[in-house]
C-alpha atoms as a PDB file:
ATOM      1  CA  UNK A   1     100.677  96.646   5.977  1.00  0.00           C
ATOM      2  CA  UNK A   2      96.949  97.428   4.244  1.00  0.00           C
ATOM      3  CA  UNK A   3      95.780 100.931   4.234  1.00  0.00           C
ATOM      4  CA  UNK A   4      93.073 100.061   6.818  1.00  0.00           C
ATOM      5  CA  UNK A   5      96.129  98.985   9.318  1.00  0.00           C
ATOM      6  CA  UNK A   6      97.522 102.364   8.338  1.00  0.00           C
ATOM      7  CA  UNK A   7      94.407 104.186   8.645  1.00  0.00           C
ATOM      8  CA  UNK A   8      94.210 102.558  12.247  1.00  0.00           C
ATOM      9  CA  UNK A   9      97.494 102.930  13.609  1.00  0.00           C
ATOM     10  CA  UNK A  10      97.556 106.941  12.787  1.00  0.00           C
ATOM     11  CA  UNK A  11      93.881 106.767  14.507  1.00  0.00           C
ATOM     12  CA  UNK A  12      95.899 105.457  17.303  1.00  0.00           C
ATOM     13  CA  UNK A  13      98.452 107.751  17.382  1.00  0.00           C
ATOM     14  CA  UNK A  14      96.384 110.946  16.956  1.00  0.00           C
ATOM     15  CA  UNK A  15      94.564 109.766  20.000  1.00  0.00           C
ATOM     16  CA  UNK A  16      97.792 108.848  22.169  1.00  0.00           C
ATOM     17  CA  UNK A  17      99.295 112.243  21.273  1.00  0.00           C
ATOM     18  CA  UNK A  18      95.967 113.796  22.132  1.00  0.00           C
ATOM     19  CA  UNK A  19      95.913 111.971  25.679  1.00  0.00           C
ATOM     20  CA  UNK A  20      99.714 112.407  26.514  1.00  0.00           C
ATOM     21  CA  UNK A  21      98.967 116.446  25.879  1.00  0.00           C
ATOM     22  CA  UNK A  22      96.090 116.484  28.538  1.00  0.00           C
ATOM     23  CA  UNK A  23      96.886 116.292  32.152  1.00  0.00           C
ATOM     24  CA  UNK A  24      93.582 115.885  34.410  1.00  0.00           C
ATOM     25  CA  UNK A  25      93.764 118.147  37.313  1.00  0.00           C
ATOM     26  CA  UNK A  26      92.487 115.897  40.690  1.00  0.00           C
ATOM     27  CA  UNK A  27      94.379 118.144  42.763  1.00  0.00           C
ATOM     28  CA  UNK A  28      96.166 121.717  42.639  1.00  0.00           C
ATOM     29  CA  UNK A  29      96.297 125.564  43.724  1.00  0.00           C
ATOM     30  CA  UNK A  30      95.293 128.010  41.057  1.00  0.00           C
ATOM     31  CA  UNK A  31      95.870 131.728  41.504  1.00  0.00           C
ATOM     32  CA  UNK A  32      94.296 134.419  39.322  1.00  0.00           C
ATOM     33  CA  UNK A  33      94.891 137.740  39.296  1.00  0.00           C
ATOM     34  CA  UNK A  34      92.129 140.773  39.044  1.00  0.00           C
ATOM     35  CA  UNK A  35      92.103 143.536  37.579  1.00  0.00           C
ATOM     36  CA  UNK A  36      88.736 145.906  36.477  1.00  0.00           C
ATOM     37  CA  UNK A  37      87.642 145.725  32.997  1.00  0.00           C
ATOM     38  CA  UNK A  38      87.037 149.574  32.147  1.00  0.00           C
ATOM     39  CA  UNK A  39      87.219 152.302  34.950  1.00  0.00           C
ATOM     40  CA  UNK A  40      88.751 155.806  35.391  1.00  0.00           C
ATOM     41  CA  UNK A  41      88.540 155.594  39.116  1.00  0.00           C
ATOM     42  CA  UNK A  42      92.030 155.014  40.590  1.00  0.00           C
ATOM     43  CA  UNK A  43      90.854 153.769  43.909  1.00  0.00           C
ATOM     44  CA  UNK A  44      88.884 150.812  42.347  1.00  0.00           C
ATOM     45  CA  UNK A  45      91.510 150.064  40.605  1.00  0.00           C
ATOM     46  CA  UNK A  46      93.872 149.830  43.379  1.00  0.00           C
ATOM     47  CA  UNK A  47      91.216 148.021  45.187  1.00  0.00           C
ATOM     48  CA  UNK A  48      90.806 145.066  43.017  1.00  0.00           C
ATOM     49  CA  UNK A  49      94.613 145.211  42.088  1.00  0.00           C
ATOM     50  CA  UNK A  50      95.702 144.098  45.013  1.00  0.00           C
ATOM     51  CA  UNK A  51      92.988 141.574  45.146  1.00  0.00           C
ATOM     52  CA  UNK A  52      93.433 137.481  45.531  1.00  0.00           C
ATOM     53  CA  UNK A  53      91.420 135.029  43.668  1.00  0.00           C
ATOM     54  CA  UNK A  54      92.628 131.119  44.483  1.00  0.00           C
ATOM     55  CA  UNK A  55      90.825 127.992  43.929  1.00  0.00           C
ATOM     56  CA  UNK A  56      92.002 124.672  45.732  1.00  0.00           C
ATOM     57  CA  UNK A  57      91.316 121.778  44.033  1.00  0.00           C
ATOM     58  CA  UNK A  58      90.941 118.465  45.735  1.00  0.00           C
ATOM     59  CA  UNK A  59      89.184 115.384  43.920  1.00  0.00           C
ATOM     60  CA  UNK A  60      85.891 115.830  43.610  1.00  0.00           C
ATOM     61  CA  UNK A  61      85.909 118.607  46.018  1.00  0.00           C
ATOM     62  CA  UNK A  62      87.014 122.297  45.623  1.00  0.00           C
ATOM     63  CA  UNK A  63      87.437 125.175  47.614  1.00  0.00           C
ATOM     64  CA  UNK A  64      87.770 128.960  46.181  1.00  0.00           C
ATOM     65  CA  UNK A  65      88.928 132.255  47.787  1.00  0.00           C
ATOM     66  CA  UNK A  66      88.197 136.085  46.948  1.00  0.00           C
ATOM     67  CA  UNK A  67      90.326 138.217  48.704  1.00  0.00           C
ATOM     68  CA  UNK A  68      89.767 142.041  48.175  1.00  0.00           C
ATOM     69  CA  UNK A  69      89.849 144.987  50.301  1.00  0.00           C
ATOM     70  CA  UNK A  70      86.653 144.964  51.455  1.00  0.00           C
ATOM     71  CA  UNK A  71      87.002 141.178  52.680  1.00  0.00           C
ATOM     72  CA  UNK A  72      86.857 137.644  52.008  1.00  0.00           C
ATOM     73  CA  UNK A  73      84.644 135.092  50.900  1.00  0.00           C
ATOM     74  CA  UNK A  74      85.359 131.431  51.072  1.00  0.00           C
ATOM     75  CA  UNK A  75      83.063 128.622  48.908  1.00  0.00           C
ATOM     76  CA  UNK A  76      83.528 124.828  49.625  1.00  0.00           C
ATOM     77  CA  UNK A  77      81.861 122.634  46.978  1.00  0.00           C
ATOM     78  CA  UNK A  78      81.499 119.494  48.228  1.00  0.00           C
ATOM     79  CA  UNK A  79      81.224 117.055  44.863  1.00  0.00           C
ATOM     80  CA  UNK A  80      80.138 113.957  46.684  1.00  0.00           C
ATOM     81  CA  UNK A  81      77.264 115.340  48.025  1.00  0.00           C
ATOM     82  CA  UNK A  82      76.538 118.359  45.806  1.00  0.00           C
ATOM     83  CA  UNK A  83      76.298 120.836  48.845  1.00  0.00           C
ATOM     84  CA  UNK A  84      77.866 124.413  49.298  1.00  0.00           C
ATOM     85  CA  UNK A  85      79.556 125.876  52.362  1.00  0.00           C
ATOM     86  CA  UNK A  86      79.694 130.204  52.528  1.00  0.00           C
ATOM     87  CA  UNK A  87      81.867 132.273  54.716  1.00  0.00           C
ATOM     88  CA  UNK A  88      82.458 135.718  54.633  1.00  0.00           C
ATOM     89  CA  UNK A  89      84.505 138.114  56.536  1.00  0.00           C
ATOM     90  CA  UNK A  90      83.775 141.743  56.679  1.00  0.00           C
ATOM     91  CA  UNK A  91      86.373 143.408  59.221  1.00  0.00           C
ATOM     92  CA  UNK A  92      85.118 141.914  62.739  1.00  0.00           C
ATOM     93  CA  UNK A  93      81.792 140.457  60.677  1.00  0.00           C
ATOM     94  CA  UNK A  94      81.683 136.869  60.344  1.00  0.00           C
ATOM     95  CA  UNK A  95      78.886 134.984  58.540  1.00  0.00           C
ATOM     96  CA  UNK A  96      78.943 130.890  57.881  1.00  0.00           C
ATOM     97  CA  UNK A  97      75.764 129.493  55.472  1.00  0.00           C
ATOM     98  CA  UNK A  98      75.452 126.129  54.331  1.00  0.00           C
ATOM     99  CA  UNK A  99      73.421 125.034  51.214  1.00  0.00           C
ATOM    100  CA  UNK A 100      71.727 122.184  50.209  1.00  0.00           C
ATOM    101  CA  UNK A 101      72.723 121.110  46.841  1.00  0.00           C
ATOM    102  CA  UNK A 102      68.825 122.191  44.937  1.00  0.00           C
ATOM    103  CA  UNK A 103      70.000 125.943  46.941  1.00  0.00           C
ATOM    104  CA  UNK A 104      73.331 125.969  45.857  1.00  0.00           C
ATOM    105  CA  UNK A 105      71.803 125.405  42.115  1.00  0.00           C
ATOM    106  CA  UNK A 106      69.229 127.998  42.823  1.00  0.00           C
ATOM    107  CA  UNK A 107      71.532 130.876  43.469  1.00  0.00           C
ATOM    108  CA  UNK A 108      73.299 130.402  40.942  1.00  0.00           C
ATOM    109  CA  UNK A 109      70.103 129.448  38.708  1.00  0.00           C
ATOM    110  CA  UNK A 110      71.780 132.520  36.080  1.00  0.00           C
ATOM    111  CA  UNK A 111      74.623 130.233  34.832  1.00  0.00           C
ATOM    112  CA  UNK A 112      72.439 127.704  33.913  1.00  0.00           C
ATOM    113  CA  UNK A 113      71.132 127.174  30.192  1.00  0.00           C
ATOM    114  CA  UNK A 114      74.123 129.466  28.920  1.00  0.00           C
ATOM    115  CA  UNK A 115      75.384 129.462  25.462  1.00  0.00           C
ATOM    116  CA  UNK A 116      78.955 128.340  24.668  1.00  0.00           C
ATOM    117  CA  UNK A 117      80.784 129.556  21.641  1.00  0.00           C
ATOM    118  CA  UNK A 118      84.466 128.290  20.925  1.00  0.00           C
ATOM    119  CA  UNK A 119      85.760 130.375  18.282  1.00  0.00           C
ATOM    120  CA  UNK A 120      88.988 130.059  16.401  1.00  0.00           C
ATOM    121  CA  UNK A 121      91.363 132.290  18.175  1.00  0.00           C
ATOM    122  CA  UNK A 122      94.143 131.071  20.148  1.00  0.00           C
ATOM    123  CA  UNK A 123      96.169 132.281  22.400  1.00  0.00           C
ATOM    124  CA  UNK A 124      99.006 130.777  24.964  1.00  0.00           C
ATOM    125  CA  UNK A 125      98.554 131.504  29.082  1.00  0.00           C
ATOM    126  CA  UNK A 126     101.230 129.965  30.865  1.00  0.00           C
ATOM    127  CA  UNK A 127     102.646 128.182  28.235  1.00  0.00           C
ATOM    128  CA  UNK A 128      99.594 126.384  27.540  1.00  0.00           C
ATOM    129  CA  UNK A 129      97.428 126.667  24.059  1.00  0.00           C
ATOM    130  CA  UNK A 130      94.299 128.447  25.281  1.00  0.00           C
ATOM    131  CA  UNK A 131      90.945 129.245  23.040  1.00  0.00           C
ATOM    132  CA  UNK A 132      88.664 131.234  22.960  1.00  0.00           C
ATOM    133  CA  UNK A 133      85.157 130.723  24.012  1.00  0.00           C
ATOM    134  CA  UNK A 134      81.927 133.171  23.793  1.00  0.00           C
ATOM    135  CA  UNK A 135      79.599 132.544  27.012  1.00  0.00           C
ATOM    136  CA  UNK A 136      76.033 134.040  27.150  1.00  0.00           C
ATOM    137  CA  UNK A 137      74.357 133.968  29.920  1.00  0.00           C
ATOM    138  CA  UNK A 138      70.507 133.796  30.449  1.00  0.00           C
ATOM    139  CA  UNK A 139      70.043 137.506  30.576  1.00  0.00           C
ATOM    140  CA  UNK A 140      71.315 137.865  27.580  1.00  0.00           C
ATOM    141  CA  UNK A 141      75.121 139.262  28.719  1.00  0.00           C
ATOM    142  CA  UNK A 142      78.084 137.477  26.842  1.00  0.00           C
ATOM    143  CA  UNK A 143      81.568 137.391  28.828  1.00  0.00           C
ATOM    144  CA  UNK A 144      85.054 136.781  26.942  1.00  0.00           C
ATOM    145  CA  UNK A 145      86.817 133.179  28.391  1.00  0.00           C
ATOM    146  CA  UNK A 146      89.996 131.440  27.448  1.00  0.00           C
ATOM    147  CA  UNK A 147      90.232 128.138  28.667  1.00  0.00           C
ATOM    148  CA  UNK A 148      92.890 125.551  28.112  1.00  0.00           C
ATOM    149  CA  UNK A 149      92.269 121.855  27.265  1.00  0.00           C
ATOM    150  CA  UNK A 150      95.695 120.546  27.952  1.00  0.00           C
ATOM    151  CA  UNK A 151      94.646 121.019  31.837  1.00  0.00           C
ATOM    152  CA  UNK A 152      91.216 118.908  32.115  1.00  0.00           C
ATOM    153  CA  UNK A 153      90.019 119.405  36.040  1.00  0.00           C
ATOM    154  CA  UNK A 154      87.686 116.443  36.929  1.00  0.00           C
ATOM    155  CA  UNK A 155      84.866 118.185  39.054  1.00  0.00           C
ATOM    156  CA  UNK A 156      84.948 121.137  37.231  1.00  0.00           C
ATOM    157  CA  UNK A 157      81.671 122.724  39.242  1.00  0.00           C
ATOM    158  CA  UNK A 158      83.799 125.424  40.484  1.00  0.00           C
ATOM    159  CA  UNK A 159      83.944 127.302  37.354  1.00  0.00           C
ATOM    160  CA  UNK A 160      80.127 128.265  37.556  1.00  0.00           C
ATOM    161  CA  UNK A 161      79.410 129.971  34.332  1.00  0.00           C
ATOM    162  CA  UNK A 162      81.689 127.599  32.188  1.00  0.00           C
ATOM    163  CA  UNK A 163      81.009 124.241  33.806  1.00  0.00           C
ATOM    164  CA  UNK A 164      80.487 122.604  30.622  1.00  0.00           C
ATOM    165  CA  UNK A 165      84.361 123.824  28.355  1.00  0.00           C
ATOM    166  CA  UNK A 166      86.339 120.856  28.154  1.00  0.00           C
ATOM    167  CA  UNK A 167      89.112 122.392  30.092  1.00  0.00           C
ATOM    168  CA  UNK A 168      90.611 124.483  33.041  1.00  0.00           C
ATOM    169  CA  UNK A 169      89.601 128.368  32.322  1.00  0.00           C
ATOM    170  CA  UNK A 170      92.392 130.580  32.172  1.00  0.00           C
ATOM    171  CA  UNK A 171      91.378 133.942  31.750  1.00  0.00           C
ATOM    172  CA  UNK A 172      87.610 135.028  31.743  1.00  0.00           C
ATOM    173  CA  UNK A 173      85.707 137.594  32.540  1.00  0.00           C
ATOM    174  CA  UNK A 174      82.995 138.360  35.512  1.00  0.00           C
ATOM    175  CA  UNK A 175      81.187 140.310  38.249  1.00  0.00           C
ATOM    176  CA  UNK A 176      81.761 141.243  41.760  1.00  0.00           C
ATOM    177  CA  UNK A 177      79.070 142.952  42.578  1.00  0.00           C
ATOM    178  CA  UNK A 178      78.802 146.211  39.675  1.00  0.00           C
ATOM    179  CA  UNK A 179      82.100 145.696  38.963  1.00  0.00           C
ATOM    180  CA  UNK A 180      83.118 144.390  35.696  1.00  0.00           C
ATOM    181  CA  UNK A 181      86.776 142.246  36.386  1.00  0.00           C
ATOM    182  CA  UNK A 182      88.778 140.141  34.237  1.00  0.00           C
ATOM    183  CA  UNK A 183      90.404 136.903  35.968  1.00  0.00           C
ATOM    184  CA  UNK A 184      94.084 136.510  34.562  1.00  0.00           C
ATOM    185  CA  UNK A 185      96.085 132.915  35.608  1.00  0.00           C
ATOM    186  CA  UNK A 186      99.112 133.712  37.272  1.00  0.00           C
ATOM    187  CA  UNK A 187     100.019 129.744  38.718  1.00  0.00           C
ATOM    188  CA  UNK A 188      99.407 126.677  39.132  1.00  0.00           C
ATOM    189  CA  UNK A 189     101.158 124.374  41.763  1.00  0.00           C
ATOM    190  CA  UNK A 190     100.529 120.642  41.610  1.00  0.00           C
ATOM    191  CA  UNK A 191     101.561 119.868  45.351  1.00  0.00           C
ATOM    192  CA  UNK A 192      98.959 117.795  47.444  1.00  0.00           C
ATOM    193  CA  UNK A 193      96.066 120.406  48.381  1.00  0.00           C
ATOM    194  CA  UNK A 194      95.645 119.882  52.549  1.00  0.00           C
ATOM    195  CA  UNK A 195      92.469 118.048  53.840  1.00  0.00           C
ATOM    196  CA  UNK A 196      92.406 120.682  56.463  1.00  0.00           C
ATOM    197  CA  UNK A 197      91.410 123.595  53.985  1.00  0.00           C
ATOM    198  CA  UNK A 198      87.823 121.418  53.237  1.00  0.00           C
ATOM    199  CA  UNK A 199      87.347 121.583  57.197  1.00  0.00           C
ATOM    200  CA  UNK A 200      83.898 123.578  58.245  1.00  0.00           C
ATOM    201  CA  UNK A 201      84.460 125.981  61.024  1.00  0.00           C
ATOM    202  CA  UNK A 202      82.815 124.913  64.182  1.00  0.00           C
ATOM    203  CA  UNK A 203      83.310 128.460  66.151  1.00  0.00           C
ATOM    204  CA  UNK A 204      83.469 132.130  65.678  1.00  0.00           C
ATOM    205  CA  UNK A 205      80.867 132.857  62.178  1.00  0.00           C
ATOM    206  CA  UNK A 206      77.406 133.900  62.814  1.00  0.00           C
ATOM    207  CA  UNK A 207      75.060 131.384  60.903  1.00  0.00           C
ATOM    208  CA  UNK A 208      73.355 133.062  58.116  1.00  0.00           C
ATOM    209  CA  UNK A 209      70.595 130.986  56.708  1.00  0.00           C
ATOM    210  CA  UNK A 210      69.861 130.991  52.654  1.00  0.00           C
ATOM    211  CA  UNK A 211      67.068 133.488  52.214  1.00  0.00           C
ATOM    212  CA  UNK A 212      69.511 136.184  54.331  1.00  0.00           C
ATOM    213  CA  UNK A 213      72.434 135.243  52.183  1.00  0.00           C
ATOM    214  CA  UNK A 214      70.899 135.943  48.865  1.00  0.00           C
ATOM    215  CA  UNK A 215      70.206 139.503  50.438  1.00  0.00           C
ATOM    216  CA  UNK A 216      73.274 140.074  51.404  1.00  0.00           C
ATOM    217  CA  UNK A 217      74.411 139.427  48.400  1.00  0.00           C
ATOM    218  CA  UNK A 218      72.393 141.875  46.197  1.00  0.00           C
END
């Protein structure tokens, strides 16, 4: 064998070994865990302790809850078409908003543009090699992630400020509201996502157009 064959055939394998490691994610149930970044107050901290962060994956389509204890809020990103569906529950408050796909972009116009830096640090989540990556945002604020290439989603919209890593994020940080929280995986479950969680409520939410739902959420 010449040493171009050779040169070729460990091309080949470097690539096979690289392909067998990745599994693309079309459809599964990750659940993060929450906790705050840096507080002294005890009842925040129990707050977002006990909080619930999943994100249904389904094809091209994706579905995410937040679960704390001052409610929930539901998004549906719907790939094919590139619109958004809202719902919120505050105690006995109901709200349902639906966004065009150019609205949906608009409010979240901040995670556009950002700046990725993958540095050299490693870590494993899981089980799975994660690295780390530097993300600064338009405004100038940088956020820690660890993301995970051996898990490659394939409509990876849902993760909004990190859209563009070439894998599933695993830990990262973010903001509900003032609150500074770090996102932790806890699981992953590979079993068929039901259609029936991508369904749009028909009763029982008050409609809340776009320019009231970007109040609301200030």
């Amino acid at each position: 064998m010449g040493m171009k064959r050779v040169i070729q055939f460990f091309v080949l394998l470097l690539v096979s070994i690289s392909a067998f490691s990745q599994r693309r994610l079309t459809e599964a149930t990750i659940r993060y865990s929450i906790s705050l970044a840096d507080t002294t107050d005890s009842s925040l901290n129990e707050l977002f302790n006990s909080a619930q962060y999943t994100c249904h994956l389904k094809g091209i389509n994706s579905r995410t809850d937040l679960v704390t204890g001052m409610g929930k809020q539901t998004t549906l990103l719907l790939g094919k078409s590139g619109t958004a569906v809202l719902l919120k529950e505050f105690g006995s408050q109901r709200y349902l908003t639906r966004l065009t796909s150019p609205q949906w972009n608009a409010l979240n116009q901040k995670y556009e543009d950002n700046k990725l830096e993958i540095t050299g640090d490693t870590t494993r989540l899981l089980g799975f090699l994660c690295k780390k990556a530097i993300i600064t945002l338009q405004d100038g604020t940088q956020h820690e992630a660890w993301f995970t290439t051996e898990l490659v989603p394939v409509y990876r919209d849902f993760q909004l400020m990190a859209k563009k890593l070439p894998g599933l994020l695993m830990q990262y940080e973010a903001n509900i509201g003032a609150n500074h929280v770090i996102y932790r995986i806890m699981e992953i479950n590979y079993n068929p996502v039901p259609q029936a969680l991508f369904d749009i409520p028909t009763s029982g939410y008050r409609l809340l157009d776009f320019e009231k739902n970007v109040q609301l959420e200030k």
